[in-house]
C-alpha atoms as a PDB file:
ATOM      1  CA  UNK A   1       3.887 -18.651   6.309  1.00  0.00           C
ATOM      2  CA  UNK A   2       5.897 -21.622   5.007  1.00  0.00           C
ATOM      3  CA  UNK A   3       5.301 -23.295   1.226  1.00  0.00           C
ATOM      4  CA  UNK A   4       4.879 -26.377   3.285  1.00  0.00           C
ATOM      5  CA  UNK A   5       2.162 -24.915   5.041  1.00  0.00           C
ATOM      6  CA  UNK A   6       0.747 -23.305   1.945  1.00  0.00           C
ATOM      7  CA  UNK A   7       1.188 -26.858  -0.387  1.00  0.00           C
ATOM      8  CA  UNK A   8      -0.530 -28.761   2.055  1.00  0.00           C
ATOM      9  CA  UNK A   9      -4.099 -26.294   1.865  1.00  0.00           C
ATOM     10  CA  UNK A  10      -3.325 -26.653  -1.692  1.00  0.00           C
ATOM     11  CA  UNK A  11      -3.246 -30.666  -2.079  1.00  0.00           C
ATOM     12  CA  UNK A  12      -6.747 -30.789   0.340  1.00  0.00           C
ATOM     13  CA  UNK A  13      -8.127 -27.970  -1.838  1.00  0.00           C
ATOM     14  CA  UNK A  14      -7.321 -30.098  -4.767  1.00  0.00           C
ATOM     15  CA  UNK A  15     -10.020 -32.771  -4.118  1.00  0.00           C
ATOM     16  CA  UNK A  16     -13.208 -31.557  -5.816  1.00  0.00           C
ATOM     17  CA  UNK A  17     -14.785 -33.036  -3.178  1.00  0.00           C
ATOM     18  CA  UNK A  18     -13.415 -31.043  -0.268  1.00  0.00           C
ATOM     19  CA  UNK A  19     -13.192 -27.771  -2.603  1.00  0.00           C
ATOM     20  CA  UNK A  20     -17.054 -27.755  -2.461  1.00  0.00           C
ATOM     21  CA  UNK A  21     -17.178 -28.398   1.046  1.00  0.00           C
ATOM     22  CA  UNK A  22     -15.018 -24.916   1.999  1.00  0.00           C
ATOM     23  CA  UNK A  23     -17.116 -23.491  -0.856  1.00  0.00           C
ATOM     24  CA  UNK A  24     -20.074 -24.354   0.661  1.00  0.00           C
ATOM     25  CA  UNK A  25     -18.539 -23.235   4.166  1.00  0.00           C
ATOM     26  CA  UNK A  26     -17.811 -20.102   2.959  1.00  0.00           C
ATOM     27  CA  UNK A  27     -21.181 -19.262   1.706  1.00  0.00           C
ATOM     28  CA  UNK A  28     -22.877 -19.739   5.066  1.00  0.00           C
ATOM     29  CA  UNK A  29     -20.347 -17.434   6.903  1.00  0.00           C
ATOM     30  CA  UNK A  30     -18.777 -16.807  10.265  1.00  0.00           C
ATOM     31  CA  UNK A  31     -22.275 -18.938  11.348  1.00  0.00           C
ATOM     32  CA  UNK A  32     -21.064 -22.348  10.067  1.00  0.00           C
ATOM     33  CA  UNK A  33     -23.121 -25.135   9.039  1.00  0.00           C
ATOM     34  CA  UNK A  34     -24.012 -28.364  11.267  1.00  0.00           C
ATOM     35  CA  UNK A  35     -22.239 -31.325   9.818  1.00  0.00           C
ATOM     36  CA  UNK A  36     -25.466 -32.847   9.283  1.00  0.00           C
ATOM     37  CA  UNK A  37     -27.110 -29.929   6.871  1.00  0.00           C
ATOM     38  CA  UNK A  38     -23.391 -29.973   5.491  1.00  0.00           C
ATOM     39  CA  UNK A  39     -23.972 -33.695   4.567  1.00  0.00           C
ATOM     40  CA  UNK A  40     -27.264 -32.915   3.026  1.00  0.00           C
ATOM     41  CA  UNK A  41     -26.653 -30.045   0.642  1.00  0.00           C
ATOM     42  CA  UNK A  42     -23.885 -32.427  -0.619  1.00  0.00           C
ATOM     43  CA  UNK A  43     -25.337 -35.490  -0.543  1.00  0.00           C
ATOM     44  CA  UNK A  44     -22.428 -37.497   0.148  1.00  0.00           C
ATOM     45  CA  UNK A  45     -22.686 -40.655   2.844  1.00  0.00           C
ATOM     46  CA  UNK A  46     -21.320 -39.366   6.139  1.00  0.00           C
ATOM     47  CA  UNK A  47     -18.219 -41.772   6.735  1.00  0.00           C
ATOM     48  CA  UNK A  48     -16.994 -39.785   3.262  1.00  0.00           C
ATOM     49  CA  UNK A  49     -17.571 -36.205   4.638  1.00  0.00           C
ATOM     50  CA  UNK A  50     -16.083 -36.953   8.101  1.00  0.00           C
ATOM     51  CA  UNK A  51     -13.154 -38.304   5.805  1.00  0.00           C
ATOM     52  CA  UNK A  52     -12.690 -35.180   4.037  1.00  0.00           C
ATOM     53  CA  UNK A  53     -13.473 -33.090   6.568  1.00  0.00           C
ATOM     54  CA  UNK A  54     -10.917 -34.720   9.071  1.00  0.00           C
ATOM     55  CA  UNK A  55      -7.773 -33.592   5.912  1.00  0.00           C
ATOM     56  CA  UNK A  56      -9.880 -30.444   5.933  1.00  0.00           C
ATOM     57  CA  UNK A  57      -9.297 -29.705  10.014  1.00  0.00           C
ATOM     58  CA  UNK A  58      -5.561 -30.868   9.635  1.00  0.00           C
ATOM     59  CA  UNK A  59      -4.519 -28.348   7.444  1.00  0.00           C
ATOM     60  CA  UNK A  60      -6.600 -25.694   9.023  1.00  0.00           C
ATOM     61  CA  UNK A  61      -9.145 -24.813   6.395  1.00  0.00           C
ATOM     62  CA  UNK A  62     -11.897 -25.816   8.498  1.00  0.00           C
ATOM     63  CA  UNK A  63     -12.661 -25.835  12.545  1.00  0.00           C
ATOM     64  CA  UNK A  64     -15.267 -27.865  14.154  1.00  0.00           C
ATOM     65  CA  UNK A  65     -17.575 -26.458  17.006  1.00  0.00           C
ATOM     66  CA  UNK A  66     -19.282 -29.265  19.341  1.00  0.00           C
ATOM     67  CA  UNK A  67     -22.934 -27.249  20.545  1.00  0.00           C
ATOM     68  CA  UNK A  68     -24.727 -29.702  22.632  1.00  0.00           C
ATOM     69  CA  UNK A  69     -24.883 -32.509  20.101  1.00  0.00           C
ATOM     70  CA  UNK A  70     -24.560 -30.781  17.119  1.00  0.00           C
ATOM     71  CA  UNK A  71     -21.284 -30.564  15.151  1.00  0.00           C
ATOM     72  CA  UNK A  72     -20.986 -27.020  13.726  1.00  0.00           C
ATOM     73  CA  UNK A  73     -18.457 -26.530  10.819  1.00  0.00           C
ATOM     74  CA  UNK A  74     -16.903 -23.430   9.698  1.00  0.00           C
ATOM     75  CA  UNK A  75     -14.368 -22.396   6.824  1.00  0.00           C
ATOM     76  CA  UNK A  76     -11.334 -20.832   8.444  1.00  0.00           C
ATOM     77  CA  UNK A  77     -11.520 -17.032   7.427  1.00  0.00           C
ATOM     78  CA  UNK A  78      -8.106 -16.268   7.871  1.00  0.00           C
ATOM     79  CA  UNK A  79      -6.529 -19.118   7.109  1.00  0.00           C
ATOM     80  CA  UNK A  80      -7.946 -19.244   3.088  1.00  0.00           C
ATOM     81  CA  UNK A  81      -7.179 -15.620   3.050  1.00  0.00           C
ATOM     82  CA  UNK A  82      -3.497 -16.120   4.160  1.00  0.00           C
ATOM     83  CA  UNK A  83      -3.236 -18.983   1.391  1.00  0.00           C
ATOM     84  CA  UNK A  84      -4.411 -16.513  -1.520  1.00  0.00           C
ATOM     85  CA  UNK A  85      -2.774 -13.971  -0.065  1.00  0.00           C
ATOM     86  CA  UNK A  86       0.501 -16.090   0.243  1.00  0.00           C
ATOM     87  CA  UNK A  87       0.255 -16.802  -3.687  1.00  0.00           C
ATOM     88  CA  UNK A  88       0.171 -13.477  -5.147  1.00  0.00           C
ATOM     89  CA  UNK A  89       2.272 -11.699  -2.209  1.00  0.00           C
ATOM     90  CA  UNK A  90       4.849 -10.873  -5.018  1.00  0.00           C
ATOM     91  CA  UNK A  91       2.436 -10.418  -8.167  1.00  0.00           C
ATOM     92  CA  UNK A  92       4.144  -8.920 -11.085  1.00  0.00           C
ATOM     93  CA  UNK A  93       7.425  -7.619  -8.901  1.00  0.00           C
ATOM     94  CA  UNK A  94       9.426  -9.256 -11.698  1.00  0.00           C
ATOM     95  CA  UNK A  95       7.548  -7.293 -13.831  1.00  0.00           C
ATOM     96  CA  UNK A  96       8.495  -3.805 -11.880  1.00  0.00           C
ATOM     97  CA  UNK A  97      12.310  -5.185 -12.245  1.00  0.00           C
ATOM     98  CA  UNK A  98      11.517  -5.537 -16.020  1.00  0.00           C
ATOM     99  CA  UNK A  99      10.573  -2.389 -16.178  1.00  0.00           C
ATOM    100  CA  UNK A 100      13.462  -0.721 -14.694  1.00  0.00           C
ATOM    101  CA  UNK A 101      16.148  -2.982 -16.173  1.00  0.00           C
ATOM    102  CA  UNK A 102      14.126  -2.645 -19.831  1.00  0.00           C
ATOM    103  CA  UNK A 103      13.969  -6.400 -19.315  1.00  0.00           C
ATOM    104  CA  UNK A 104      11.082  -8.548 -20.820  1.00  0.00           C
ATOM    105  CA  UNK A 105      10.160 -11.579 -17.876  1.00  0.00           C
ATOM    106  CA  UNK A 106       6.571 -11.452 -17.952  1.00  0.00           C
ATOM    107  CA  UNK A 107       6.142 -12.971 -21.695  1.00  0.00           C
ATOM    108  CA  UNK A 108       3.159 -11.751 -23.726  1.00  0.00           C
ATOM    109  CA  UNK A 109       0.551  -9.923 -21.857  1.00  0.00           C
ATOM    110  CA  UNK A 110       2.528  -9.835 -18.832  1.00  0.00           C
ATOM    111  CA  UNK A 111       2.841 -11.637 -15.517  1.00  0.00           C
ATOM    112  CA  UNK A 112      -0.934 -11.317 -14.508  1.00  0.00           C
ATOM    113  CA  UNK A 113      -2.840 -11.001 -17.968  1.00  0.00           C
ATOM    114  CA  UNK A 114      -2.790  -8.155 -20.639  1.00  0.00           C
ATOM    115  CA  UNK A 115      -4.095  -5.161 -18.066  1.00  0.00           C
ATOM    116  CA  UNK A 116      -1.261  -6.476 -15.684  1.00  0.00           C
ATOM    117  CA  UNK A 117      -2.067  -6.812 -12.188  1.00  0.00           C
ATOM    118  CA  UNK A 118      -5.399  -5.576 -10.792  1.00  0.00           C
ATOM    119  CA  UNK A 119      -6.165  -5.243  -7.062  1.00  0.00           C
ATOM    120  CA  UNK A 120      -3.034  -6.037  -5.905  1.00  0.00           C
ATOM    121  CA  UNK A 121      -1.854  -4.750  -2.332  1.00  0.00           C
ATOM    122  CA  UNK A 122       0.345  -2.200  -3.317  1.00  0.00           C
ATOM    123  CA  UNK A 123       3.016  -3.081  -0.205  1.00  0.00           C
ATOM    124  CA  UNK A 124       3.087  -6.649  -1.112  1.00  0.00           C
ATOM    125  CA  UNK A 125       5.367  -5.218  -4.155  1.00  0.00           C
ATOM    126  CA  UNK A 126       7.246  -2.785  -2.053  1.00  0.00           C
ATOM    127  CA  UNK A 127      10.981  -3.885  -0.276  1.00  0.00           C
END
C-alpha cells in the first residue's frame, strides 16, 4: 500500500462529516444502507451527502450499489482495515531494537502506552 494511498483515506476521514458517514456504514454491515435512510439518520440535505460521499468513493472507503432505483451504500471492509492495518504495521519495532541495543526510543511509557503494545500481529514486527 502506498502513504499516498493511505494519506488520502486519512484527509476524507478527517472531515467529521464523512467520519460519521463510514461510522454509520460500518454499523449496518456487509448489508449497506440506501443513500436515502443514510441521509436521514444524518440529517444532512442531500446535495451535501452526495458531496461527501462522492470524496468518500474516490478514495475507496465507500462503494455504491444501484438496486432498481435505490442507491445502496456500503463501507469498504477491507479497505479501512488495510488503512489501520497500514498504520501500526511496525508498532513498537523500534522499541524491540531498543531493547536489544539497550537503547531508549520509545520515551516514557513506551512507543504504544505504558503496557506497550497490545494486540499487535506478531509478524507485522518480524523481518
Amino acid at each position: 500500500m502506498k502513504v499516498h494511498d493511505v494519506a488520502a483515506r486519512l484527509e476524507a476521514l478527517g472531515n467529521p462529516t464523512r467520519l460519521e458517514i463510514v461510522r454509520v456504514l460500518v454499523r449496518t454491515g456487509h448489508r449497506g444502507l440506501p443513500v436515502g435512510q443514510l441521509r436521514t439518520r444524518l440529517d444532512i440535505a442531500a446535495s451535501t451527502l452526495s458531496h461527501h460521499l462522492a470524496k468518500l468513493v474516490t478514495v475507496g472507503l465507500v462503494s455504491q450499489e444501484r438496486q432498481g432505483t435505490t442507491l445502496i451504500c456500503r463501507a469498504e471492509f477491507d479497505t479501512l482495515k488495510d488503512t489501520a492495518d497500514y498504520l501500526i504495521a511496525e508498532c513498537c519495532s523500534e522499541e524491540t531494537i531498543a531493547a536489544a541495543t539497550g537503547e531508549d526510543t520509545c520515551g516514557e511509557g513506551g512507543c504504544c502506552g505504558p503496557d506497550g503494545c497490545v494486540a499487535v500481529d506478531s509478524a507485522s514486527q518480524e523481518g
